[in-house]
C-alpha atoms as a PDB file:
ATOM      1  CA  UNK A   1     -19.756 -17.085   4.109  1.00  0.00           C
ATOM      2  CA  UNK A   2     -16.040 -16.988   3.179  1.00  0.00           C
ATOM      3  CA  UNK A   3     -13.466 -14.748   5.676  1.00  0.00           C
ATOM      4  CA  UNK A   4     -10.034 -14.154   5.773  1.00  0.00           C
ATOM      5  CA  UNK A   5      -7.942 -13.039   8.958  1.00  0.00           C
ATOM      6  CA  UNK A   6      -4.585 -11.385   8.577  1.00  0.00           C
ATOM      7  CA  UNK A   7      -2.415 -12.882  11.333  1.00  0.00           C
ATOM      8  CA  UNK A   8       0.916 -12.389   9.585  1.00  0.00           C
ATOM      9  CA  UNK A   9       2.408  -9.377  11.179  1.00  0.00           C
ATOM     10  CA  UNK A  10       5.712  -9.194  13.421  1.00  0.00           C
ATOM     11  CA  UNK A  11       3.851  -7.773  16.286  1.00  0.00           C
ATOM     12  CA  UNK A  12       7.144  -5.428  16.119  1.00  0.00           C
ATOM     13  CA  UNK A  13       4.841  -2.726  18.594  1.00  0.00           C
ATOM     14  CA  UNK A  14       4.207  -5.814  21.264  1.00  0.00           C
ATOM     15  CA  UNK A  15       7.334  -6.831  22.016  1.00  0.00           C
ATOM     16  CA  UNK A  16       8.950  -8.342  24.213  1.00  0.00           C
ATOM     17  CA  UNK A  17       5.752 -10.601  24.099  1.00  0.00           C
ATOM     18  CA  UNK A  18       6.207 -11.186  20.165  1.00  0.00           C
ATOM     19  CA  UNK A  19       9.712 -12.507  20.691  1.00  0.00           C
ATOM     20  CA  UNK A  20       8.603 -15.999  21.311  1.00  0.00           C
ATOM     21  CA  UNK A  21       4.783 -15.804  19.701  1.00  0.00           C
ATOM     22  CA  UNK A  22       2.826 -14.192  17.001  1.00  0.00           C
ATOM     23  CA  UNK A  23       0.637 -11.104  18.302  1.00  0.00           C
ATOM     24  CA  UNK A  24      -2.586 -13.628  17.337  1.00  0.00           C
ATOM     25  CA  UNK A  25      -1.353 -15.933  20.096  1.00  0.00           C
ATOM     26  CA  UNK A  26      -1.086 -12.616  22.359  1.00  0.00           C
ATOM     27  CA  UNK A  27      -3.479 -13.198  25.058  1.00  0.00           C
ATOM     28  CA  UNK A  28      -6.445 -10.688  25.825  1.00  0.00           C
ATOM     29  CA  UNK A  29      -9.455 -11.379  28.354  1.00  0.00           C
ATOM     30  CA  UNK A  30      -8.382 -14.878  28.432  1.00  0.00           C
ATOM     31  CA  UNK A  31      -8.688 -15.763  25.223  1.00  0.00           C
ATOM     32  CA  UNK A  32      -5.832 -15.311  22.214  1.00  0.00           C
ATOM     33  CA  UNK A  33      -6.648 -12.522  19.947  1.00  0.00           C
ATOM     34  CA  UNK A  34      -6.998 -15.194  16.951  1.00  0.00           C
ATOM     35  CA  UNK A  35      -9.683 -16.951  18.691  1.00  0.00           C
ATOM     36  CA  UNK A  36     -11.316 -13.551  19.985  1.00  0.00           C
ATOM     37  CA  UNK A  37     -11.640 -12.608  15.992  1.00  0.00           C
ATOM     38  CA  UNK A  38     -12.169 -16.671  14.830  1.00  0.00           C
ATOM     39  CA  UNK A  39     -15.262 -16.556  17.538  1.00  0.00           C
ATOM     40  CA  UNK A  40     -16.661 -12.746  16.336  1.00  0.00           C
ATOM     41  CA  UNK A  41     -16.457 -14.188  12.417  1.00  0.00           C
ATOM     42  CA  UNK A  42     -18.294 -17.462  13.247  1.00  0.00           C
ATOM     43  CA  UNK A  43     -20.751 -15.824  15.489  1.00  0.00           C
ATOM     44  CA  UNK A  44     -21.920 -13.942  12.470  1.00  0.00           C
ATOM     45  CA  UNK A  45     -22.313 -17.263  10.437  1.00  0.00           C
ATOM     46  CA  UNK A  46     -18.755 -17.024   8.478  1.00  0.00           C
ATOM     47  CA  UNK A  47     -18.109 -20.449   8.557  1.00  0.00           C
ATOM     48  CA  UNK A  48     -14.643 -20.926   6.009  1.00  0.00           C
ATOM     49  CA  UNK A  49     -11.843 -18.787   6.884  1.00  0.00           C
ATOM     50  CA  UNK A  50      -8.367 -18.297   5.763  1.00  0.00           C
ATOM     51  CA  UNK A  51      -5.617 -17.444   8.214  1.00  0.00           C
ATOM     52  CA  UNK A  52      -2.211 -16.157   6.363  1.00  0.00           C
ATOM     53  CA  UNK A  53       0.681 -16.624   8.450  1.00  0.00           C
ATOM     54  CA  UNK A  54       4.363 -15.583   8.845  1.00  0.00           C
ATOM     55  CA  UNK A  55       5.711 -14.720  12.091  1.00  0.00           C
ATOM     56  CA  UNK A  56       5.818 -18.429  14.662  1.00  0.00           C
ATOM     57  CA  UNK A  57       3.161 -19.777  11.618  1.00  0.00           C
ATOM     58  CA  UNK A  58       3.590 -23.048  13.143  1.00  0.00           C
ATOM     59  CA  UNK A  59       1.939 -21.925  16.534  1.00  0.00           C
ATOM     60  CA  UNK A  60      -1.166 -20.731  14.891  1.00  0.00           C
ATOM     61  CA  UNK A  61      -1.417 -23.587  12.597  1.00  0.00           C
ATOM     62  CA  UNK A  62      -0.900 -25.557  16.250  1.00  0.00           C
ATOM     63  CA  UNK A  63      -3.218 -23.402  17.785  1.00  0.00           C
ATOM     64  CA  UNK A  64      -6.318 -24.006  15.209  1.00  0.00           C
ATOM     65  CA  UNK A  65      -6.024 -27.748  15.438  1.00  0.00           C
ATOM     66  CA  UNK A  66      -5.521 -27.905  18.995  1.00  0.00           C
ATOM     67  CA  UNK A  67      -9.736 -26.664  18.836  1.00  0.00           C
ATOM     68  CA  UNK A  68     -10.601 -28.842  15.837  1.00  0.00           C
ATOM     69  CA  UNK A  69     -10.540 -25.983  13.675  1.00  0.00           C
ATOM     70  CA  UNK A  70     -13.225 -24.672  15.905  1.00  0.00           C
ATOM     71  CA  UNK A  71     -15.978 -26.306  13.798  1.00  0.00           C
ATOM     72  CA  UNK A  72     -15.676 -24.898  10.855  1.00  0.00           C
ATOM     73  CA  UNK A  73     -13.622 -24.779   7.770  1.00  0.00           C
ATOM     74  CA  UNK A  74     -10.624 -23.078   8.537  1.00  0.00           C
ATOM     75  CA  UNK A  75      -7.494 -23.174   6.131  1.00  0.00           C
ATOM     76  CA  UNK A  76      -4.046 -21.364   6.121  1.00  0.00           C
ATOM     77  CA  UNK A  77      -2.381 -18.761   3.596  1.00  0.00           C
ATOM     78  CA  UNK A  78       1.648 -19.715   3.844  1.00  0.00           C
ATOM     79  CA  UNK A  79       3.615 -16.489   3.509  1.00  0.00           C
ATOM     80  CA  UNK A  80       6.812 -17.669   6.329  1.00  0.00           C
ATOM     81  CA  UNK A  81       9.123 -17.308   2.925  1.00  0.00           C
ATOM     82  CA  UNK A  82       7.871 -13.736   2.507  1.00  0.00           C
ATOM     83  CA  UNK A  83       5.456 -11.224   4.080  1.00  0.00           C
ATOM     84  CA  UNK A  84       3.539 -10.016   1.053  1.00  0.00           C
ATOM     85  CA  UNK A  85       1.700  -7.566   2.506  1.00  0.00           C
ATOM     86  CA  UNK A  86      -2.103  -6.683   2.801  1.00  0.00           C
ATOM     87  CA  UNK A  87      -2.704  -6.497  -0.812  1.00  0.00           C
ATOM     88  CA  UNK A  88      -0.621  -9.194  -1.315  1.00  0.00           C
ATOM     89  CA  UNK A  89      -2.057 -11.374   1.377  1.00  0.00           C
ATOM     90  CA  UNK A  90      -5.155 -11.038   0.079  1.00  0.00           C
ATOM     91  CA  UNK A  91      -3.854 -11.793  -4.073  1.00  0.00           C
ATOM     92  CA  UNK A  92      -2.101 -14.978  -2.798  1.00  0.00           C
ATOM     93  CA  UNK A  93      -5.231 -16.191  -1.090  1.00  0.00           C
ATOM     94  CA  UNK A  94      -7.557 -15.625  -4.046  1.00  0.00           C
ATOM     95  CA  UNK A  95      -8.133 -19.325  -5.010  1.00  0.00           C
ATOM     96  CA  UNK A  96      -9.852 -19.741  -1.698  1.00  0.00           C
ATOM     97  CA  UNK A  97     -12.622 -17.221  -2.465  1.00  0.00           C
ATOM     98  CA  UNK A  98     -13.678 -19.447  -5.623  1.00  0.00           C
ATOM     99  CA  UNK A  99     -17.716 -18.573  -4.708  1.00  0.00           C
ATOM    100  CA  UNK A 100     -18.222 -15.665  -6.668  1.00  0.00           C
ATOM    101  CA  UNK A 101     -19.691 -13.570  -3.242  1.00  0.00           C
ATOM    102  CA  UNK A 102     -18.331 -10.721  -1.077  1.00  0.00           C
ATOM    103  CA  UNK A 103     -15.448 -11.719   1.278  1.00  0.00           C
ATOM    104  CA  UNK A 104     -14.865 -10.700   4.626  1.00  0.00           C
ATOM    105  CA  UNK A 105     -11.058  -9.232   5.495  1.00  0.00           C
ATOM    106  CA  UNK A 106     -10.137  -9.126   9.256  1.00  0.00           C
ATOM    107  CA  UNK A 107      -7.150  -7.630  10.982  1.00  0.00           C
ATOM    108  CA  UNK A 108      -6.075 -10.714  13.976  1.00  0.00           C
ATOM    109  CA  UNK A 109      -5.375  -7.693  16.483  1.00  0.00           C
ATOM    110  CA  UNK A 110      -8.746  -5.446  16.180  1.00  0.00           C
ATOM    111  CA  UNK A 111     -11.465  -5.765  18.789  1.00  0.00           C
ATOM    112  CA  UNK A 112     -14.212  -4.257  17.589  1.00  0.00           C
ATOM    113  CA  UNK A 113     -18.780  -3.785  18.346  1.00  0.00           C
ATOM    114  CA  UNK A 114     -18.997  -3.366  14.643  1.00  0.00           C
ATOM    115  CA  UNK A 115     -22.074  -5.938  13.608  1.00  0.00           C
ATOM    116  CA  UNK A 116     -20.892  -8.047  10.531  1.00  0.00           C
ATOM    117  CA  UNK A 117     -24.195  -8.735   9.057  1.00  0.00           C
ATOM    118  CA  UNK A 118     -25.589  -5.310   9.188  1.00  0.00           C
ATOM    119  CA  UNK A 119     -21.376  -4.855   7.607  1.00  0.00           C
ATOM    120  CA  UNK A 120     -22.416  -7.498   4.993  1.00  0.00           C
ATOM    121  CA  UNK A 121     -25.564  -6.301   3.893  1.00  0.00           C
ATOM    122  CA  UNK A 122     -24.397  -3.036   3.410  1.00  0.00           C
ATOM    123  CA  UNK A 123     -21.962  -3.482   1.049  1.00  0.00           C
ATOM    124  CA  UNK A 124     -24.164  -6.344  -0.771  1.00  0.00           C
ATOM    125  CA  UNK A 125     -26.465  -3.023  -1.607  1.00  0.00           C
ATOM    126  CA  UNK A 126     -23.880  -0.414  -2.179  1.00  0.00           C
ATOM    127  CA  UNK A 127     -22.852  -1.943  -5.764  1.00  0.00           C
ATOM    128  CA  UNK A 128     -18.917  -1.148  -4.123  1.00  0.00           C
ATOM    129  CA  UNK A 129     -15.959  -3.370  -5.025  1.00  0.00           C
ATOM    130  CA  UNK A 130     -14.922  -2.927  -1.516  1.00  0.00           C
ATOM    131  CA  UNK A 131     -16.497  -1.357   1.410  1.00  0.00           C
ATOM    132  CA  UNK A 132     -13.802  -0.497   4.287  1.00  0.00           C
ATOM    133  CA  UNK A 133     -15.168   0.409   8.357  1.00  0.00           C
ATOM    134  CA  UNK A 134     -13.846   3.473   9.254  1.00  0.00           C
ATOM    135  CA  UNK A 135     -14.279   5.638  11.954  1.00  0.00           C
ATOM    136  CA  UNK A 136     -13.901   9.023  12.719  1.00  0.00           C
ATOM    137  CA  UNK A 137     -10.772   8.726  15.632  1.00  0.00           C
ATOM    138  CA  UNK A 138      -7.274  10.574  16.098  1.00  0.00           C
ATOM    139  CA  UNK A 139      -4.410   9.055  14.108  1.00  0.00           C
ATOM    140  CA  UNK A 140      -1.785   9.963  11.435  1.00  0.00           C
ATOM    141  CA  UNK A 141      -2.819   8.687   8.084  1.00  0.00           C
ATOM    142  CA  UNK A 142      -6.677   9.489   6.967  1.00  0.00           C
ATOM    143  CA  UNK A 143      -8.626   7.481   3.939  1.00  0.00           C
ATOM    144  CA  UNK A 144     -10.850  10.816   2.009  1.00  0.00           C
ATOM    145  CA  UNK A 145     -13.836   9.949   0.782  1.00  0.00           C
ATOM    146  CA  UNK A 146     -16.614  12.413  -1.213  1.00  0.00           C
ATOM    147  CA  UNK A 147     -19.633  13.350  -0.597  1.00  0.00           C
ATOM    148  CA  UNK A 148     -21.169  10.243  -1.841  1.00  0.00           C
ATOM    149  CA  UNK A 149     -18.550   7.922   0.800  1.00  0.00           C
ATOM    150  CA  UNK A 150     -16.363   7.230  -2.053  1.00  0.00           C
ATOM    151  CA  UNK A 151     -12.471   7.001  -1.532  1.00  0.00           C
ATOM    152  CA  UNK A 152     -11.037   9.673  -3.301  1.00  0.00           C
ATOM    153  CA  UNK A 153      -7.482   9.845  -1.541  1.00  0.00           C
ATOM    154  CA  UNK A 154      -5.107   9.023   1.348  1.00  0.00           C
ATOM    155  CA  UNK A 155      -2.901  11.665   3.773  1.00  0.00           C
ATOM    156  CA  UNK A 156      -0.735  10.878   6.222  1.00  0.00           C
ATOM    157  CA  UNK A 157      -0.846  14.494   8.631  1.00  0.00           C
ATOM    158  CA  UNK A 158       2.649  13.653  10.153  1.00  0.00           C
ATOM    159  CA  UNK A 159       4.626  13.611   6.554  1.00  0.00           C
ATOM    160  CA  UNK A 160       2.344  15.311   4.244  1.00  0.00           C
ATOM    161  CA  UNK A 161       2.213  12.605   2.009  1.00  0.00           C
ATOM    162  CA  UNK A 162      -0.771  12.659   0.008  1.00  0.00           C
ATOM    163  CA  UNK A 163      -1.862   9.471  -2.529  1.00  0.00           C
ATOM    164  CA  UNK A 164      -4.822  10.302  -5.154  1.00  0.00           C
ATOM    165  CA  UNK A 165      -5.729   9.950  -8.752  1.00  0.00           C
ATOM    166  CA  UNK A 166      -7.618  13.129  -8.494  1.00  0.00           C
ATOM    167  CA  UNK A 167      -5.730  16.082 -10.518  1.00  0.00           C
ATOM    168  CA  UNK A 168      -5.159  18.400  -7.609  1.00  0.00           C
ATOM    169  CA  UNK A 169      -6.172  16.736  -5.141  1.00  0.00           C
ATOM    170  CA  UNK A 170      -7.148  18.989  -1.816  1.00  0.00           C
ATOM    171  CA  UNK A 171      -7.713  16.965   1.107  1.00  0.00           C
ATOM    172  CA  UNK A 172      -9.679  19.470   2.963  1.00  0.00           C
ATOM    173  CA  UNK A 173     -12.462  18.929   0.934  1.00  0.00           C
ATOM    174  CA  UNK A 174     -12.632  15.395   1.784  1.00  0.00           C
ATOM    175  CA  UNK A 175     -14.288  13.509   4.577  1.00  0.00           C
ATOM    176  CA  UNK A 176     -10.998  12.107   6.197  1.00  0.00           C
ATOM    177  CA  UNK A 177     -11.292   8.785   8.356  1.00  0.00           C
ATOM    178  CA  UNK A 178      -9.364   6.178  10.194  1.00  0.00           C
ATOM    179  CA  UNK A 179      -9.069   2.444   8.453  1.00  0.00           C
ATOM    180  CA  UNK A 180     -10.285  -0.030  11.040  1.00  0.00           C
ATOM    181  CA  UNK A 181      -8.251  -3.159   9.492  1.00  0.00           C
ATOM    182  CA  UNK A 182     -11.970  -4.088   8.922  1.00  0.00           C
ATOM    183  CA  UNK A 183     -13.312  -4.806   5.101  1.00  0.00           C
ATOM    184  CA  UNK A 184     -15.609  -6.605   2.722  1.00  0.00           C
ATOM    185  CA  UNK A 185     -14.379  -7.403  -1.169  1.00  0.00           C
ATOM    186  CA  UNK A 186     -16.159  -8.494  -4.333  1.00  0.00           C
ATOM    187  CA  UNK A 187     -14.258 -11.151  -5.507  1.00  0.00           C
ATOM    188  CA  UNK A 188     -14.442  -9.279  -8.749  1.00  0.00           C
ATOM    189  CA  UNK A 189     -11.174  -6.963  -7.157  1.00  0.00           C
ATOM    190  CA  UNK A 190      -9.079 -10.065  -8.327  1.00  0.00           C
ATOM    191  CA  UNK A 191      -9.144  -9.471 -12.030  1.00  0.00           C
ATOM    192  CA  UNK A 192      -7.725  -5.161 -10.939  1.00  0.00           C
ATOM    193  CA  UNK A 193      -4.294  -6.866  -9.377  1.00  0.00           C
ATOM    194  CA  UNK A 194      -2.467  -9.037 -12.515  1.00  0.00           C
ATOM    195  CA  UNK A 195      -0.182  -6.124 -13.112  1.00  0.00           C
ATOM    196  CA  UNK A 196       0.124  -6.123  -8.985  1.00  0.00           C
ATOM    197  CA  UNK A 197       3.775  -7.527  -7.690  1.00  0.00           C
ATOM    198  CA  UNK A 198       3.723 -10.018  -4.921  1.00  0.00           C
ATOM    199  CA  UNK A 199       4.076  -7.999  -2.529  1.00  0.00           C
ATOM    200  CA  UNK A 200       1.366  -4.589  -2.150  1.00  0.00           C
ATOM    201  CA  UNK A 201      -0.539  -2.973  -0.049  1.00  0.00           C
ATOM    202  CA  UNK A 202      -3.899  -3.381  -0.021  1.00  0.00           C
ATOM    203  CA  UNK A 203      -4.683   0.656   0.776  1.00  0.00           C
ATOM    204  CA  UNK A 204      -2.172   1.343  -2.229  1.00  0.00           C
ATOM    205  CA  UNK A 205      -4.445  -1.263  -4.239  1.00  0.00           C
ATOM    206  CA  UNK A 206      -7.628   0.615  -3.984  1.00  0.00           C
ATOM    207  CA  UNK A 207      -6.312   4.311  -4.493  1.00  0.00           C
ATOM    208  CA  UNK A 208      -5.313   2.561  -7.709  1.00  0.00           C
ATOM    209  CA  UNK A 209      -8.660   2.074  -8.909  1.00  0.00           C
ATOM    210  CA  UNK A 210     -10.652   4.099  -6.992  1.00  0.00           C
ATOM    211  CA  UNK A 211     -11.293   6.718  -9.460  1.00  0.00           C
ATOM    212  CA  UNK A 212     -13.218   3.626 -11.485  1.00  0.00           C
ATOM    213  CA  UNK A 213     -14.072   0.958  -9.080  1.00  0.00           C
ATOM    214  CA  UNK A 214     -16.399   1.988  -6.316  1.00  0.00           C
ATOM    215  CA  UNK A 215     -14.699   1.559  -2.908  1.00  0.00           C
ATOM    216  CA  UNK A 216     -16.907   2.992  -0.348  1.00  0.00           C
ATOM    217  CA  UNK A 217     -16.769   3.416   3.522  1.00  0.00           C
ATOM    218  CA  UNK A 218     -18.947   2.367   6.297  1.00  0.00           C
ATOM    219  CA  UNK A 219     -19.537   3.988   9.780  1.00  0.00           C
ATOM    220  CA  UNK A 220     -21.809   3.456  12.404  1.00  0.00           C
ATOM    221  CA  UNK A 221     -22.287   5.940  15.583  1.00  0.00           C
ATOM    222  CA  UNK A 222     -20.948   5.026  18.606  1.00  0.00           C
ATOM    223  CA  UNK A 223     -18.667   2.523  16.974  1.00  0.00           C
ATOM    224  CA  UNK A 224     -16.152   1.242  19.133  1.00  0.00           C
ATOM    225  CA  UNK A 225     -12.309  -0.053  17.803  1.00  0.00           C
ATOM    226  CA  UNK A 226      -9.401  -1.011  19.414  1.00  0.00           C
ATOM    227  CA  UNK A 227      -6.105  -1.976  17.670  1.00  0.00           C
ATOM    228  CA  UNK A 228      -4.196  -4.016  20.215  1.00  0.00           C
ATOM    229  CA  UNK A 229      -0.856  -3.780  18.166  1.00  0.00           C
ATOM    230  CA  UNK A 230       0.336  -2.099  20.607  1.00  0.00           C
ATOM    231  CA  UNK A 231       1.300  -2.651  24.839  1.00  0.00           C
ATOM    232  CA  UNK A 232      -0.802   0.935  25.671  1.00  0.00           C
ATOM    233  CA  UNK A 233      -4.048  -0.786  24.075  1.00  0.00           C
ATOM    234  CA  UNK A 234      -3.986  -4.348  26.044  1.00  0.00           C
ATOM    235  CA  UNK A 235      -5.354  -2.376  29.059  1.00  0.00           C
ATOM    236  CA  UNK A 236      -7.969  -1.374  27.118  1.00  0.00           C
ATOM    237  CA  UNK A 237      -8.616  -4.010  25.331  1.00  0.00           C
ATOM    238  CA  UNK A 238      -9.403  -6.025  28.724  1.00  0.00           C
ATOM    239  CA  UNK A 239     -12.282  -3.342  29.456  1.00  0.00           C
ATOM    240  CA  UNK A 240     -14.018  -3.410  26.598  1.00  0.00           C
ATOM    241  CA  UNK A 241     -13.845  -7.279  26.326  1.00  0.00           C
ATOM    242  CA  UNK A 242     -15.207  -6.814  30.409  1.00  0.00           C
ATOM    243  CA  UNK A 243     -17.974  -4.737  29.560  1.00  0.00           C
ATOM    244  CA  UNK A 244     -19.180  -6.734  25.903  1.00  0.00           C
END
């Protein structure tokens, strides 16, 4: 099975540690959170991944071959000219999904218990285009999905903003959820993004075509996520890496 990590980001919220490395060489329980992420993918029998890089790209590229790619088929998606984005990440890395089968997308700098497999076979059943973890937490922007875990819209509570091809759109009668960084895509998405610049995100992507392509969520109880973007998080990070 085919994966792609997105190790690209500045690691602007981890700094001063991202000054001289990329947040996927940041290092949590021992381990960088690349190879945390690399090990969690292969464990689940994802066995070619794509890495994009931007930020130090040299040190992951370094990084990878310093443990033989760790057994697997690992290549890299070149973006130190430009960021392009997660949308655009995932457009410029297209040729590498040439299988025809569901993909696996993976943010470098989210630990996560979420099983991949049970992930997987989910959304090989749903009949979605995409199927995105989400989970019910505190944060600022929410993905709204119907009745039938469809993704109808996006609000961000701190602005207002609200994104949705509904006609009067009414986020209160939506299921609203946190994005995990966390998501499986039909190859099929591909052919949706010609009239897509370079650079896009991938959240702006699927509001785009939501109200025709089936983009669905997936949520399991007691689901536990932690984004280690940020210096508050590493703590916690290192206990639920101590306690999995």
């Amino acid at each position: 099975m085919k994966a792609m990590i997105f190790a690209a980001g500045l690691g602007s919220r981890l700094k001063p540690l991202t000054d001289s490395m990329p947040k996927a060489l940041v290092s949590v329980g021992g381990k960088p959170l690349l190879q945390h992420t690399i090990e969690k993918l292969k464990l689940a029998g994802f066995d070619e991944i794509i890495i994009n890089i931007h930020h130090f790209g040299e040190q992951i590229i370094d990084f990878v071959e310093s443990k033989n790619y760790f057994d697997i088929r690992i290549e890299f998606s070149d973006e130190r000219e430009k960021l392009l984005d997660t949308g655009g990440g995932i457009k410029k890395a297209s040729h590498f999904f040439d299988d025809n089968r569901p993909f696996l997308v993976h943010n470098v700098d989210i630990l996560s218990n979420i099983d991949l497999n049970e992930l997987y076979t989910s959304h090989v059943s749903n009949n979605a285009i995409a199927t995105v973890v989400c989970s019910d937490r505190k944060t600022s922007r929410y993905l709204c999905f119907d009745s039938e875990k469809q993704l109808k819209g996006w609000i961000n509570k701190k602005t207002g903003e609200v994104k949705s091809p509904v006609p009067d759109f009414d986020s209160s009668q939506y299921s609203q959820l946190a994005f995990s960084g966390i998501h499986i895509i039909d190859p099929s998405i591909f052919s949706h993004m010609d009239n897509f610049t370079d650079r896009f995100s991938i959240i702006d992507f699927y509001l785009s075509v939501c109200d025709y392509e089936k983009i669905v969520y997936y949520s399991v109880k007691d689901s536990q996520m932690i984004d280690v973007g940020k210096h508050e998080s590493l703590m916690l990070a290192e206990k639920f890496l101590s306690k999995s």
